[in-house]
PDB file of N, CA and C in Angstrom:
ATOM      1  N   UNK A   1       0.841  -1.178   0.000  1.00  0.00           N
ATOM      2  CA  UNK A   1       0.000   0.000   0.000  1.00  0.00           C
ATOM      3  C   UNK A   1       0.883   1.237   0.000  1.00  0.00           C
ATOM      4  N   UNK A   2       0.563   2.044  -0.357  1.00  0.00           N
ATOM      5  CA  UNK A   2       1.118   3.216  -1.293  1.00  0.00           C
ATOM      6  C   UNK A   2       0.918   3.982   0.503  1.00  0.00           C
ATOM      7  N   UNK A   3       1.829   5.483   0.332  1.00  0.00           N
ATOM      8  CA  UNK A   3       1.211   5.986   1.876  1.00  0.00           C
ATOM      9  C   UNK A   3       0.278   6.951   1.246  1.00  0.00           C
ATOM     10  N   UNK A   4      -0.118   7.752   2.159  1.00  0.00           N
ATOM     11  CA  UNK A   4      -1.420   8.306   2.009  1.00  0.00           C
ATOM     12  C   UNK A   4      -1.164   9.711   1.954  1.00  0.00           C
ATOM     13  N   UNK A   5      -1.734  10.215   0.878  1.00  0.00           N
ATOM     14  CA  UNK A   5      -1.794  11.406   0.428  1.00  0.00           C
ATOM     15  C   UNK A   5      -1.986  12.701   1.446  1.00  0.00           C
ATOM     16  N   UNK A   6      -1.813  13.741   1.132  1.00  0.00           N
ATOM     17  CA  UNK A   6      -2.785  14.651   2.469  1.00  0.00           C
ATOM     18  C   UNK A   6      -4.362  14.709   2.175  1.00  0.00           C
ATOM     19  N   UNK A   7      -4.363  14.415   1.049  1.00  0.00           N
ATOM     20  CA  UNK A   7      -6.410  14.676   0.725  1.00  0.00           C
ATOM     21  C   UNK A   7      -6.699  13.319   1.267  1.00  0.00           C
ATOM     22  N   UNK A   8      -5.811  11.961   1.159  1.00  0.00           N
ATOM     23  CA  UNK A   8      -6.124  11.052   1.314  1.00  0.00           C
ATOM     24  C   UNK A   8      -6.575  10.957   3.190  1.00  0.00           C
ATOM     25  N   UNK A   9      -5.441  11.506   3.816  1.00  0.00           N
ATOM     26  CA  UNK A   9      -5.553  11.870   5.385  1.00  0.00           C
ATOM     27  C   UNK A   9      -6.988  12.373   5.771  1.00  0.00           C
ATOM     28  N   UNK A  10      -6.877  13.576   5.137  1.00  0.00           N
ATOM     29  CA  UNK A  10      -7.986  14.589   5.306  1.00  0.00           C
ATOM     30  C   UNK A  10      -9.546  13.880   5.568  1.00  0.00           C
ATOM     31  N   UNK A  11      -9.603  12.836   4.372  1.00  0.00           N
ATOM     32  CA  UNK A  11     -10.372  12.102   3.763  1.00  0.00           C
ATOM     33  C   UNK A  11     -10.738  11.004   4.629  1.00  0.00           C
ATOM     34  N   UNK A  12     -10.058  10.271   5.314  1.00  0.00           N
ATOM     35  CA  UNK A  12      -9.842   9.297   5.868  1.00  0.00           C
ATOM     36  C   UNK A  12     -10.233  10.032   7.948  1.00  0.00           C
ATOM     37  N   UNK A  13      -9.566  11.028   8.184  1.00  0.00           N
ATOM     38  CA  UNK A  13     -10.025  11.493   9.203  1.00  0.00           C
ATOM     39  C   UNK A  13     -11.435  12.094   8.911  1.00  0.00           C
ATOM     40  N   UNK A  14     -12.140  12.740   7.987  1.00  0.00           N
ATOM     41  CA  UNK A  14     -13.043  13.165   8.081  1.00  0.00           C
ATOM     42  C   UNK A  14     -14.387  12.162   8.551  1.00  0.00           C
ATOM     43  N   UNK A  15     -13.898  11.006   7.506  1.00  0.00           N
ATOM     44  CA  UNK A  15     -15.194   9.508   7.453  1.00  0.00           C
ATOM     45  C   UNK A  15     -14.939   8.894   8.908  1.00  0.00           C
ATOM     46  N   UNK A  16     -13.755   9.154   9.282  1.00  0.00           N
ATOM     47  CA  UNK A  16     -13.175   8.203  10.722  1.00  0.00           C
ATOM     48  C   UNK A  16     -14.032   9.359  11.515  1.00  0.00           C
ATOM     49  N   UNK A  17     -14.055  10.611  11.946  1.00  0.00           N
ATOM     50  CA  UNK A  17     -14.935  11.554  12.699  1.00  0.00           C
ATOM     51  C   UNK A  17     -16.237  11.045  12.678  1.00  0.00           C
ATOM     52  N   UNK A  18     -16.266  11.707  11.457  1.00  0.00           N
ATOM     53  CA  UNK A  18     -17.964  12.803  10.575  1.00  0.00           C
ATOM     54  C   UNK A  18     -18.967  11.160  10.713  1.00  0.00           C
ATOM     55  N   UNK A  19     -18.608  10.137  10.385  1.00  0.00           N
ATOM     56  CA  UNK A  19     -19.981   8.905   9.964  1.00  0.00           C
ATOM     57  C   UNK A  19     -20.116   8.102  11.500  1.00  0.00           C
ATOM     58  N   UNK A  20     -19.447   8.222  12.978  1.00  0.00           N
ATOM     59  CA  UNK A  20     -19.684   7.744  13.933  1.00  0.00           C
ATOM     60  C   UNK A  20     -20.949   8.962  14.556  1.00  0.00           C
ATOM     61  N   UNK A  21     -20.497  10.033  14.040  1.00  0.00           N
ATOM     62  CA  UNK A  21     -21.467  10.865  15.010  1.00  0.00           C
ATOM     63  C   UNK A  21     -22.936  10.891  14.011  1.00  0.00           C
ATOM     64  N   UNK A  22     -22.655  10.449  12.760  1.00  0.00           N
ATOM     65  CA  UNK A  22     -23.871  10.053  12.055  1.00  0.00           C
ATOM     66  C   UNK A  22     -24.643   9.349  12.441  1.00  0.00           C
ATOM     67  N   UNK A  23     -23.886   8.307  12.825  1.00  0.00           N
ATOM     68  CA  UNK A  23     -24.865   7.049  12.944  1.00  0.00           C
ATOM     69  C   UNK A  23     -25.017   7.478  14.714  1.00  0.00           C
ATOM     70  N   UNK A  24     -24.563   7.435  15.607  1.00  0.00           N
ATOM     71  CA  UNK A  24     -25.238   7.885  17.017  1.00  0.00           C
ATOM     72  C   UNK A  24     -26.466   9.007  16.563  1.00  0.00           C
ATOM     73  N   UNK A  25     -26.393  10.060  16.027  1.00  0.00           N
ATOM     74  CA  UNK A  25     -27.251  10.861  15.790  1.00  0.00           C
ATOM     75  C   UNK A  25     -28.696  10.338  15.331  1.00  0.00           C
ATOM     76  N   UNK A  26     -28.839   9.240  14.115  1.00  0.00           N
ATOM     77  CA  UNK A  26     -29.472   8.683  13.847  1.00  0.00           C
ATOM     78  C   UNK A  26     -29.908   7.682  14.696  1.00  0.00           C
ATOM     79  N   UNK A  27     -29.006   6.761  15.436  1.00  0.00           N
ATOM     80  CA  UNK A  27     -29.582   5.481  16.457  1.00  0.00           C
ATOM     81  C   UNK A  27     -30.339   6.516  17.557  1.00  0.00           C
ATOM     82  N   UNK A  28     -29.648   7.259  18.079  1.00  0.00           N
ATOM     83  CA  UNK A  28     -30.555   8.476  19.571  1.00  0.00           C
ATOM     84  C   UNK A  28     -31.542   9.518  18.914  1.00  0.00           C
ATOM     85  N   UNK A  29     -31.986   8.946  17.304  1.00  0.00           N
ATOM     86  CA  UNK A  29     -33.035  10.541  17.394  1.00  0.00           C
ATOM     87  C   UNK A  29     -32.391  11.493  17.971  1.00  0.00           C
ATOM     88  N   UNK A  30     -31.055  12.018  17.885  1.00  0.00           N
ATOM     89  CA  UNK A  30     -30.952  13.368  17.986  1.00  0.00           C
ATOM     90  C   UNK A  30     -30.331  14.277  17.045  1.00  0.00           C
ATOM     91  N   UNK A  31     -30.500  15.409  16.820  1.00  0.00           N
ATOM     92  CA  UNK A  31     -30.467  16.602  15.484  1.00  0.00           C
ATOM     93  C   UNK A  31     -31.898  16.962  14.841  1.00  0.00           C
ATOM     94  N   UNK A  32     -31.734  17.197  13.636  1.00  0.00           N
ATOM     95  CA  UNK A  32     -32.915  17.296  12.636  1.00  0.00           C
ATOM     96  C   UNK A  32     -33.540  15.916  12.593  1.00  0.00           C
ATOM     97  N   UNK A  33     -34.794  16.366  13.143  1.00  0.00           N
ATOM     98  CA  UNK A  33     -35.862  14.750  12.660  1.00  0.00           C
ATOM     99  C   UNK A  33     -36.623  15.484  11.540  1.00  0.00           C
ATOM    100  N   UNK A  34     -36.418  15.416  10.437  1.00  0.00           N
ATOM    101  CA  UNK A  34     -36.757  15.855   9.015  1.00  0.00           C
ATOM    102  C   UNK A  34     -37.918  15.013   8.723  1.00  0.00           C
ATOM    103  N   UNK A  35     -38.787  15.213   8.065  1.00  0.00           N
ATOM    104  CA  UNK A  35     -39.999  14.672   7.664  1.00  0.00           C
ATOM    105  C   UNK A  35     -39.785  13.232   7.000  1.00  0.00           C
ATOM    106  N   UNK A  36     -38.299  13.643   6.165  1.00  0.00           N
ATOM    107  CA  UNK A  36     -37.988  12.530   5.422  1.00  0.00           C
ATOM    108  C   UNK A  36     -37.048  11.403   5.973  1.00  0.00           C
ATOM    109  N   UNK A  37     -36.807  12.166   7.043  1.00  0.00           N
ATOM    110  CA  UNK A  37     -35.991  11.170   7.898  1.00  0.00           C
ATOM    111  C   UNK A  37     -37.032  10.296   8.964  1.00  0.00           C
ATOM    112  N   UNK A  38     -38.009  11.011   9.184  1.00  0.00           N
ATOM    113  CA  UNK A  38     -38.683  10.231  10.143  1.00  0.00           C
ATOM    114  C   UNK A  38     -39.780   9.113   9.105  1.00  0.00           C
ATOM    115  N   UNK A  39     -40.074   9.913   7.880  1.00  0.00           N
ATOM    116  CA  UNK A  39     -40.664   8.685   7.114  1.00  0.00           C
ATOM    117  C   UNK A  39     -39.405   7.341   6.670  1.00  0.00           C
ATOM    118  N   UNK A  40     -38.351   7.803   6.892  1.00  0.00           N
ATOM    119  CA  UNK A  40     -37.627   6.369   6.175  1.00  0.00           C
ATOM    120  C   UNK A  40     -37.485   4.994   7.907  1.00  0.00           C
ATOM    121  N   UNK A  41     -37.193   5.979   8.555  1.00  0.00           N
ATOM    122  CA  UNK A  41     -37.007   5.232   9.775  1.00  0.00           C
ATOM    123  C   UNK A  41     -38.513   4.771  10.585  1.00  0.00           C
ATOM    124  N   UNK A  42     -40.128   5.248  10.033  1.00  0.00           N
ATOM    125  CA  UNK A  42     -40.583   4.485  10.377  1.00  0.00           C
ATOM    126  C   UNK A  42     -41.688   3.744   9.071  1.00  0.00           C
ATOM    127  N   UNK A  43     -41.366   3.919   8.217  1.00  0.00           N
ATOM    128  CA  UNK A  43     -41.882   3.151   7.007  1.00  0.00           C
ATOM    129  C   UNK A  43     -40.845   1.730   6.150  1.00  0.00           C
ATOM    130  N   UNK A  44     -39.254   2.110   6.392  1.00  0.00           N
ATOM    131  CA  UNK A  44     -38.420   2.098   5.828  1.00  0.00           C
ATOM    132  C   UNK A  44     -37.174   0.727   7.274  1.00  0.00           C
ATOM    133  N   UNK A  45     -37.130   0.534   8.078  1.00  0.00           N
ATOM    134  CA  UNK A  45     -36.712   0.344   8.940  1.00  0.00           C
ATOM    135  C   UNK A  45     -35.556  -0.510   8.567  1.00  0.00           C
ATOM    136  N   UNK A  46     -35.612  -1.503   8.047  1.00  0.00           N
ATOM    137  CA  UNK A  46     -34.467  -2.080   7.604  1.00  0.00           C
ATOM    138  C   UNK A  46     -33.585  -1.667   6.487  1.00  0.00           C
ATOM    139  N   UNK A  47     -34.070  -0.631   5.512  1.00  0.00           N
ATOM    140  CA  UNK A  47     -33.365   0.481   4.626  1.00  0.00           C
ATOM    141  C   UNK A  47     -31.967   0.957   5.756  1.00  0.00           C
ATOM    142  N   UNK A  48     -33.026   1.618   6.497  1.00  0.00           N
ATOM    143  CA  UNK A  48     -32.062   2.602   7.572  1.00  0.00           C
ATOM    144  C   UNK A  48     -31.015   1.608   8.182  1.00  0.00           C
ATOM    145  N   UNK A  49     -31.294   0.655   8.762  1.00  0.00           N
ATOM    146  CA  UNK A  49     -30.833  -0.217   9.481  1.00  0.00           C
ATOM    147  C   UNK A  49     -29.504  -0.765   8.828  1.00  0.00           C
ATOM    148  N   UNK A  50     -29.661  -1.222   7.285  1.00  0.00           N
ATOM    149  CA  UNK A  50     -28.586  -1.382   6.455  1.00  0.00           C
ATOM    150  C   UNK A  50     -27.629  -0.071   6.441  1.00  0.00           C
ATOM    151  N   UNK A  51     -28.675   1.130   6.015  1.00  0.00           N
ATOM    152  CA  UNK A  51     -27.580   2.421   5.962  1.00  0.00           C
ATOM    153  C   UNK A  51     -26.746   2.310   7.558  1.00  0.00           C
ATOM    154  N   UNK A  52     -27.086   2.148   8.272  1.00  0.00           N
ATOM    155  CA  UNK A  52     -26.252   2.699   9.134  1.00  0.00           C
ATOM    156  C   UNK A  52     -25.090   1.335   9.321  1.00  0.00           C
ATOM    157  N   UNK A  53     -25.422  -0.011   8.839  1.00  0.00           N
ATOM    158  CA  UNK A  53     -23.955  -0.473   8.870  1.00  0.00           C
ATOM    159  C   UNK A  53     -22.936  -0.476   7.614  1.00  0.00           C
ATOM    160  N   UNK A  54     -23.361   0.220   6.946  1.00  0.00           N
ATOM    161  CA  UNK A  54     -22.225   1.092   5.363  1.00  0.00           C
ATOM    162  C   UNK A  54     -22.005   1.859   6.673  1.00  0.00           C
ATOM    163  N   UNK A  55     -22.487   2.372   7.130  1.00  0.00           N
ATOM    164  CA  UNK A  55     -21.531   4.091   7.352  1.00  0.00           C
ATOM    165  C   UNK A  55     -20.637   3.428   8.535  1.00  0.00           C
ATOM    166  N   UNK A  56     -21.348   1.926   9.545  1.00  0.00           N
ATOM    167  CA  UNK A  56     -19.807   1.546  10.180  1.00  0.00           C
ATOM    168  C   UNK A  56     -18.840   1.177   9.490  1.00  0.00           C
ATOM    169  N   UNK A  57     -19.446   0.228   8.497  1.00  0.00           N
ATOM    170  CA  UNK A  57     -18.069  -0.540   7.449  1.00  0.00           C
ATOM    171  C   UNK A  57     -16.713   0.389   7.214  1.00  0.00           C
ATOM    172  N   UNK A  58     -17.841   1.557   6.428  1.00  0.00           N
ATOM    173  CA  UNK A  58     -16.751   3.069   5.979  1.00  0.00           C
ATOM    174  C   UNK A  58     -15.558   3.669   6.833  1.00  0.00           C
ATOM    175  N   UNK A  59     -16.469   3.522   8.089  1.00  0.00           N
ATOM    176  CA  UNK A  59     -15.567   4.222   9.486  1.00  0.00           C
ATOM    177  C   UNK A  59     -14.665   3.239   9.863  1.00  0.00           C
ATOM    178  N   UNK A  60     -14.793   1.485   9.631  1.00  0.00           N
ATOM    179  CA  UNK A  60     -14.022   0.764   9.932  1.00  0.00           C
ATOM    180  C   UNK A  60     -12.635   0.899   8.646  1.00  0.00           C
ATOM    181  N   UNK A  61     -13.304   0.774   8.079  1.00  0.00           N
ATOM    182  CA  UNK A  61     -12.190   1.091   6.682  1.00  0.00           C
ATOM    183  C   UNK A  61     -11.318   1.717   7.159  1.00  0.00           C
ATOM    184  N   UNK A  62     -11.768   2.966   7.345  1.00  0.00           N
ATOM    185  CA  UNK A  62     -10.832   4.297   7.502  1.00  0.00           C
ATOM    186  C   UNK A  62      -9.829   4.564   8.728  1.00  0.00           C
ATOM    187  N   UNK A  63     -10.521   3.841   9.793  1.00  0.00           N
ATOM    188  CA  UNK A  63      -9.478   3.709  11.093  1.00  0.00           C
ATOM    189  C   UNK A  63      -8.216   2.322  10.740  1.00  0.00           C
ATOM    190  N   UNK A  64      -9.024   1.966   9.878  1.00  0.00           N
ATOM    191  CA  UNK A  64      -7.647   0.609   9.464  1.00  0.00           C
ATOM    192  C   UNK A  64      -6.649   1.271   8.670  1.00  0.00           C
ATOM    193  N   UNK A  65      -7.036   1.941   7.695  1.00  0.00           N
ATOM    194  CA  UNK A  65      -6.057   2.510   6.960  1.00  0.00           C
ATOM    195  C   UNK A  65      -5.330   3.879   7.851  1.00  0.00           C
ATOM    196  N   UNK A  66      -6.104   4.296   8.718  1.00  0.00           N
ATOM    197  CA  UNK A  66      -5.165   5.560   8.946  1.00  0.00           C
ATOM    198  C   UNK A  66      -3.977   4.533  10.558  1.00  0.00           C
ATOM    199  N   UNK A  67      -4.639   3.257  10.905  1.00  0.00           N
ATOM    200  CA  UNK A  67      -3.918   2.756  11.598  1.00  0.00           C
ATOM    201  C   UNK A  67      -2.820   2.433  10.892  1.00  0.00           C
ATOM    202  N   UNK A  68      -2.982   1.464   9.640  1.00  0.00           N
ATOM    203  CA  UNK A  68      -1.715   1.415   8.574  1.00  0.00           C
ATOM    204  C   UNK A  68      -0.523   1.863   8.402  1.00  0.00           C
ATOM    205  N   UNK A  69      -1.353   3.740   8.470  1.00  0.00           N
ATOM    206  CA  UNK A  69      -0.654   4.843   7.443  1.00  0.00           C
ATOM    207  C   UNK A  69       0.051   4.644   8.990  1.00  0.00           C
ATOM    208  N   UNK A  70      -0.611   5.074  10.044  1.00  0.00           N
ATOM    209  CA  UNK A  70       0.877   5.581  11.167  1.00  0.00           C
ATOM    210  C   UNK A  70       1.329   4.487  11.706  1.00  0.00           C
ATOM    211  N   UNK A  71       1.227   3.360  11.680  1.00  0.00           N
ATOM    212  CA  UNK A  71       1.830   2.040  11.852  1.00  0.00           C
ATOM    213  C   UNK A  71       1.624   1.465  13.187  1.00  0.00           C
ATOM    214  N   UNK A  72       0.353   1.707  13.514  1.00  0.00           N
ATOM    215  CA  UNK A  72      -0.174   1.071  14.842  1.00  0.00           C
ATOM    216  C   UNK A  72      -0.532  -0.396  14.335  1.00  0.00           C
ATOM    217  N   UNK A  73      -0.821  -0.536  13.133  1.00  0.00           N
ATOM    218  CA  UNK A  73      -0.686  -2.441  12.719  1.00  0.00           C
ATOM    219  C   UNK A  73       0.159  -2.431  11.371  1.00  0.00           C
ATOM    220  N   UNK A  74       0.567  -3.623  11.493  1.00  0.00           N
ATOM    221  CA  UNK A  74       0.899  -3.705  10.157  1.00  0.00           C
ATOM    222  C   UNK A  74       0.504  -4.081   9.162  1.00  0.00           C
ATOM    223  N   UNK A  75       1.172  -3.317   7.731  1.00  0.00           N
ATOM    224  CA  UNK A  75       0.958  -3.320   6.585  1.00  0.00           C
ATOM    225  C   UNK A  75       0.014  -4.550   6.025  1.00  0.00           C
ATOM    226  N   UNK A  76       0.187  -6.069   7.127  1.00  0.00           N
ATOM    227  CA  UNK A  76       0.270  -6.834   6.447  1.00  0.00           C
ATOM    228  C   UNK A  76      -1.453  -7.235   6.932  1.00  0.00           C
ATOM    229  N   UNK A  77      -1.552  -6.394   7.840  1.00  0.00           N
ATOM    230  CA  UNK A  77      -3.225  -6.743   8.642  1.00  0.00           C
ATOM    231  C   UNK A  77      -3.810  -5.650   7.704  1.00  0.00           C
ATOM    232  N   UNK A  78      -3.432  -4.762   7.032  1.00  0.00           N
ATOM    233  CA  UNK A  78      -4.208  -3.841   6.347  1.00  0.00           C
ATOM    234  C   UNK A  78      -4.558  -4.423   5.269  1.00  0.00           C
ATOM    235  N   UNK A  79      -3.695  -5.020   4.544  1.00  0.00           N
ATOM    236  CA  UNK A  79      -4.056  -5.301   3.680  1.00  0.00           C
ATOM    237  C   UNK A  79      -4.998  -6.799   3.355  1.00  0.00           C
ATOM    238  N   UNK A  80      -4.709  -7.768   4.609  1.00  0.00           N
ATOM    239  CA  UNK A  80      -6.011  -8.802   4.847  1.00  0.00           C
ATOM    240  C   UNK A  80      -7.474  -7.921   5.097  1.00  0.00           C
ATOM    241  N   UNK A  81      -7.063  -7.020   5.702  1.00  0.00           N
ATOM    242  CA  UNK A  81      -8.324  -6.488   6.699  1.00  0.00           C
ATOM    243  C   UNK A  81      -9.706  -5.488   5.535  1.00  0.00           C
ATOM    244  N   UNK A  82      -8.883  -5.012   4.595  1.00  0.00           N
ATOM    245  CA  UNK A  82      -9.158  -4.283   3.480  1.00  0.00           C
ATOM    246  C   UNK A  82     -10.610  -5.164   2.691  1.00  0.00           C
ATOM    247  N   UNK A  83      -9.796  -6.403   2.673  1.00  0.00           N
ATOM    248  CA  UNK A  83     -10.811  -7.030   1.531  1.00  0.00           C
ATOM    249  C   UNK A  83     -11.846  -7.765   2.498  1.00  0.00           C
ATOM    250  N   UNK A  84     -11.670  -8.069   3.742  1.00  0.00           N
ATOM    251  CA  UNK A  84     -12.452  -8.849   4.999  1.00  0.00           C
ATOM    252  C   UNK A  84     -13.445  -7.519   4.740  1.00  0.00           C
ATOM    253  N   UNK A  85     -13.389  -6.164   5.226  1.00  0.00           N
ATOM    254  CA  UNK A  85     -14.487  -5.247   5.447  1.00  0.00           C
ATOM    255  C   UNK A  85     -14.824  -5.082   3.955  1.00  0.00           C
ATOM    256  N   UNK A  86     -14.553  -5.103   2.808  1.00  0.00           N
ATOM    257  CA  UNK A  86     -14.702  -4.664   1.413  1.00  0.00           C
ATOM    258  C   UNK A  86     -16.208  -5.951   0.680  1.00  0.00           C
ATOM    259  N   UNK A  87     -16.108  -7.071   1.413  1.00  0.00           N
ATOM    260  CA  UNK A  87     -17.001  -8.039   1.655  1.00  0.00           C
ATOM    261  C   UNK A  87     -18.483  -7.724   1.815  1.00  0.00           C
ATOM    262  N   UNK A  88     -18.406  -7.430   3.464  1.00  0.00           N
ATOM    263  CA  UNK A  88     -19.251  -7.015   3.603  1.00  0.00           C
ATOM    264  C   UNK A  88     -20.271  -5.946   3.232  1.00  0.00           C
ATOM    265  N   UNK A  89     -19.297  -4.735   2.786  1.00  0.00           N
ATOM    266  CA  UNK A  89     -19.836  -3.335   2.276  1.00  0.00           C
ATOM    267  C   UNK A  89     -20.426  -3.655   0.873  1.00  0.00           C
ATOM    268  N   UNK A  90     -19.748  -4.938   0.143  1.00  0.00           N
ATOM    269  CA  UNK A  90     -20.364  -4.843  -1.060  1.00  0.00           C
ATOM    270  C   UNK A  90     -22.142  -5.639  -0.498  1.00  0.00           C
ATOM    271  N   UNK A  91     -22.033  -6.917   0.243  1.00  0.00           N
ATOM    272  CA  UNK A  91     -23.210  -7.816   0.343  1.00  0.00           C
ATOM    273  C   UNK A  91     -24.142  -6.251   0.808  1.00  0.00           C
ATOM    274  N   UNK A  92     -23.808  -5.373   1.793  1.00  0.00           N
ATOM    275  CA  UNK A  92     -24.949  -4.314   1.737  1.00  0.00           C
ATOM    276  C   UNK A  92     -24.970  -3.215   0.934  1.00  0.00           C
ATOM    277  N   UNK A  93     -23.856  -2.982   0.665  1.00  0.00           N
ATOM    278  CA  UNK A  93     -24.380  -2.112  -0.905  1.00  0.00           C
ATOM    279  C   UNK A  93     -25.655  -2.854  -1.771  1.00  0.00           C
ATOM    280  N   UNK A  94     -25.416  -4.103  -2.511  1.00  0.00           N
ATOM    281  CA  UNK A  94     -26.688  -4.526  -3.143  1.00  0.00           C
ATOM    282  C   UNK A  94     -27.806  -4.291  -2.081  1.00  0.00           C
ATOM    283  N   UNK A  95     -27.985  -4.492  -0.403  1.00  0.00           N
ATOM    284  CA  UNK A  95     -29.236  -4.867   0.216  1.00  0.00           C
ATOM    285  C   UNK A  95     -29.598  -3.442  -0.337  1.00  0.00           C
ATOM    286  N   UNK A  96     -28.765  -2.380  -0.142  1.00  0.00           N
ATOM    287  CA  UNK A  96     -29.117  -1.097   0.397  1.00  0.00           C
ATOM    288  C   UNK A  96     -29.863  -0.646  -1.570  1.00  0.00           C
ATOM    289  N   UNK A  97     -29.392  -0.987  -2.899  1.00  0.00           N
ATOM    290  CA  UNK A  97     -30.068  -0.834  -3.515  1.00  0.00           C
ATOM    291  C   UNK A  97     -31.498  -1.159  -3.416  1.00  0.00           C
ATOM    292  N   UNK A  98     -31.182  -2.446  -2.804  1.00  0.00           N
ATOM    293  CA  UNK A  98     -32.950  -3.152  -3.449  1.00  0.00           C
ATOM    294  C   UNK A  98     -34.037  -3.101  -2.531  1.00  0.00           C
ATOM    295  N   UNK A  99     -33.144  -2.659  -0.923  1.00  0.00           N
ATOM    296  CA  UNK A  99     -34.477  -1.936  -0.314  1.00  0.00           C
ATOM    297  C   UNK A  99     -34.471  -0.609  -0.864  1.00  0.00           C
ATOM    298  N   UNK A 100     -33.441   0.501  -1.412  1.00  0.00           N
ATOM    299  CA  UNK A 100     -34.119   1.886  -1.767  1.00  0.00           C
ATOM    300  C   UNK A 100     -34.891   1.635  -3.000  1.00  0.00           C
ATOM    301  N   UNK A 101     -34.888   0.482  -3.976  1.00  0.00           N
ATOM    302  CA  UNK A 101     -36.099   0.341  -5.145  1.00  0.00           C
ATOM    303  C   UNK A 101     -37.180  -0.134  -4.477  1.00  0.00           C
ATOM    304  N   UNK A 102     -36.909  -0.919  -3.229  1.00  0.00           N
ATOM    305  CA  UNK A 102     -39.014  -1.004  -2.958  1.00  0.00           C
ATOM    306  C   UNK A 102     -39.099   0.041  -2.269  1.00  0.00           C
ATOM    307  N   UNK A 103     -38.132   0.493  -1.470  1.00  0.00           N
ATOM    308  CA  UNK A 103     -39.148   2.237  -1.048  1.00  0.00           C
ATOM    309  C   UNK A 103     -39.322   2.786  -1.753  1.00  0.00           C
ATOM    310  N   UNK A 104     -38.568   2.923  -2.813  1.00  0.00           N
ATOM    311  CA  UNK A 104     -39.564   4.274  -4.319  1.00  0.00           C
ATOM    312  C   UNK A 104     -40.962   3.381  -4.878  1.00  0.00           C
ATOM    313  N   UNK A 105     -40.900   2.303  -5.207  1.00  0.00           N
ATOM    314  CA  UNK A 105     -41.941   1.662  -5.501  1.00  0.00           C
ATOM    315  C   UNK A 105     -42.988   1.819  -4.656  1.00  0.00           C
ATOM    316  N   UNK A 106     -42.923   1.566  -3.418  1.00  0.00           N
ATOM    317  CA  UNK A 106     -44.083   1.739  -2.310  1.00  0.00           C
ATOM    318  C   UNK A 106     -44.220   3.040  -2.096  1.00  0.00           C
ATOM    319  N   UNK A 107     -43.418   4.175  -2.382  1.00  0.00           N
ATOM    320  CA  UNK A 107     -43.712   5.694  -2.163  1.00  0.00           C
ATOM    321  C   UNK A 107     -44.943   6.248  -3.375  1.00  0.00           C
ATOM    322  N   UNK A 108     -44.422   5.434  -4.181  1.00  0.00           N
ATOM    323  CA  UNK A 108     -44.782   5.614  -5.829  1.00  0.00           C
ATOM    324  C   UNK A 108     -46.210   5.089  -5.727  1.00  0.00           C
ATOM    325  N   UNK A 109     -46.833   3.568  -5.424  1.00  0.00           N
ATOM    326  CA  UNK A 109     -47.576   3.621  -5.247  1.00  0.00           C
ATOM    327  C   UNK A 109     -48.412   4.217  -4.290  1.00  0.00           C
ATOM    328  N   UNK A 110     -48.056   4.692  -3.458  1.00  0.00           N
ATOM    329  CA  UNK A 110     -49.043   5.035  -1.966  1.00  0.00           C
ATOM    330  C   UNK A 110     -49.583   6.731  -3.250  1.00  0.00           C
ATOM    331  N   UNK A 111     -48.615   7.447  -3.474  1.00  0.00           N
ATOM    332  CA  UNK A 111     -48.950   8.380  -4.338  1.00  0.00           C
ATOM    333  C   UNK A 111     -49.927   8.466  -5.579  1.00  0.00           C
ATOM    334  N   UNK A 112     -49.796   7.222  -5.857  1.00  0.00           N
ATOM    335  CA  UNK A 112     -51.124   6.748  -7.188  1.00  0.00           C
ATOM    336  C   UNK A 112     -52.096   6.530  -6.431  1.00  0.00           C
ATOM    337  N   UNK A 113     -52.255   6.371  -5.217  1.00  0.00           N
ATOM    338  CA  UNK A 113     -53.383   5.751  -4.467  1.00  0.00           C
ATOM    339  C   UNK A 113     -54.184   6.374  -4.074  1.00  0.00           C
ATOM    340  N   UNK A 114     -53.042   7.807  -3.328  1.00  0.00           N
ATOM    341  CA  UNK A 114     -53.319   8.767  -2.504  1.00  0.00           C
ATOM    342  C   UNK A 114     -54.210   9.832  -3.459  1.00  0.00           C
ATOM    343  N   UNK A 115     -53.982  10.211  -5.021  1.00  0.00           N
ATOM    344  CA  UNK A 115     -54.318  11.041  -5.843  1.00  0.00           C
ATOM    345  C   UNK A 115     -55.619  11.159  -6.765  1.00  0.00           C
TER     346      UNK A 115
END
């Protein structure tokens, strides 16, 4: 593995911060409860439920690699560890498509219904 850029740093601390206080924010209902946020989390529940383990996967990613970059493990666990979390993110990437196509579908219909 190549070392890490400064955008790459930047990048890597931001997702390692910014997506833990996402997902607490979202698990405690606290911040903006947006109309559209409260329709996905109670129409939508396992949508959300998937989103919020992408945004751990992401944050796991990113503490592995910035562990890497400053050499709290080695090179050689980064690079097993890479494709172990890269696994999983893909099996919920597809969930996370094909529950957001039946929520447009079921939004879609409730709207033909509703009109």
């Amino acid at each position: 593995m190549q070392p890490l850029s400064d955008f790459d740093l930047f990048l890597n601390f931001a997702v390692a911060i910014g997506m833990p206080l996402l997902i607490l924010a979202n698990v405690m209902n606290v911040g903006a409860n947006t109309p559209f946020n409260i329709y996905l989390w109670r129409e939508h529940p396992n949508l959300m439920r998937v989103a919020m383990v992408v945004l751990g996967l992401l944050t796991l990613n990113a503490f592995v690699t910035l562990a890497g970059h400053y050499g709290i493990v080695s090179q050689t666990v980064v690079d097993y560890a890479v494709p172990v979390l890269g696994i999983p993110f893909l099996i919920t990437s597809v969930a996370i498509i094909w529950l957001s196509i039946r929520a447009l579908l079921q939004f879609l219909r409730s709207r033909r219904t509703s009109a």
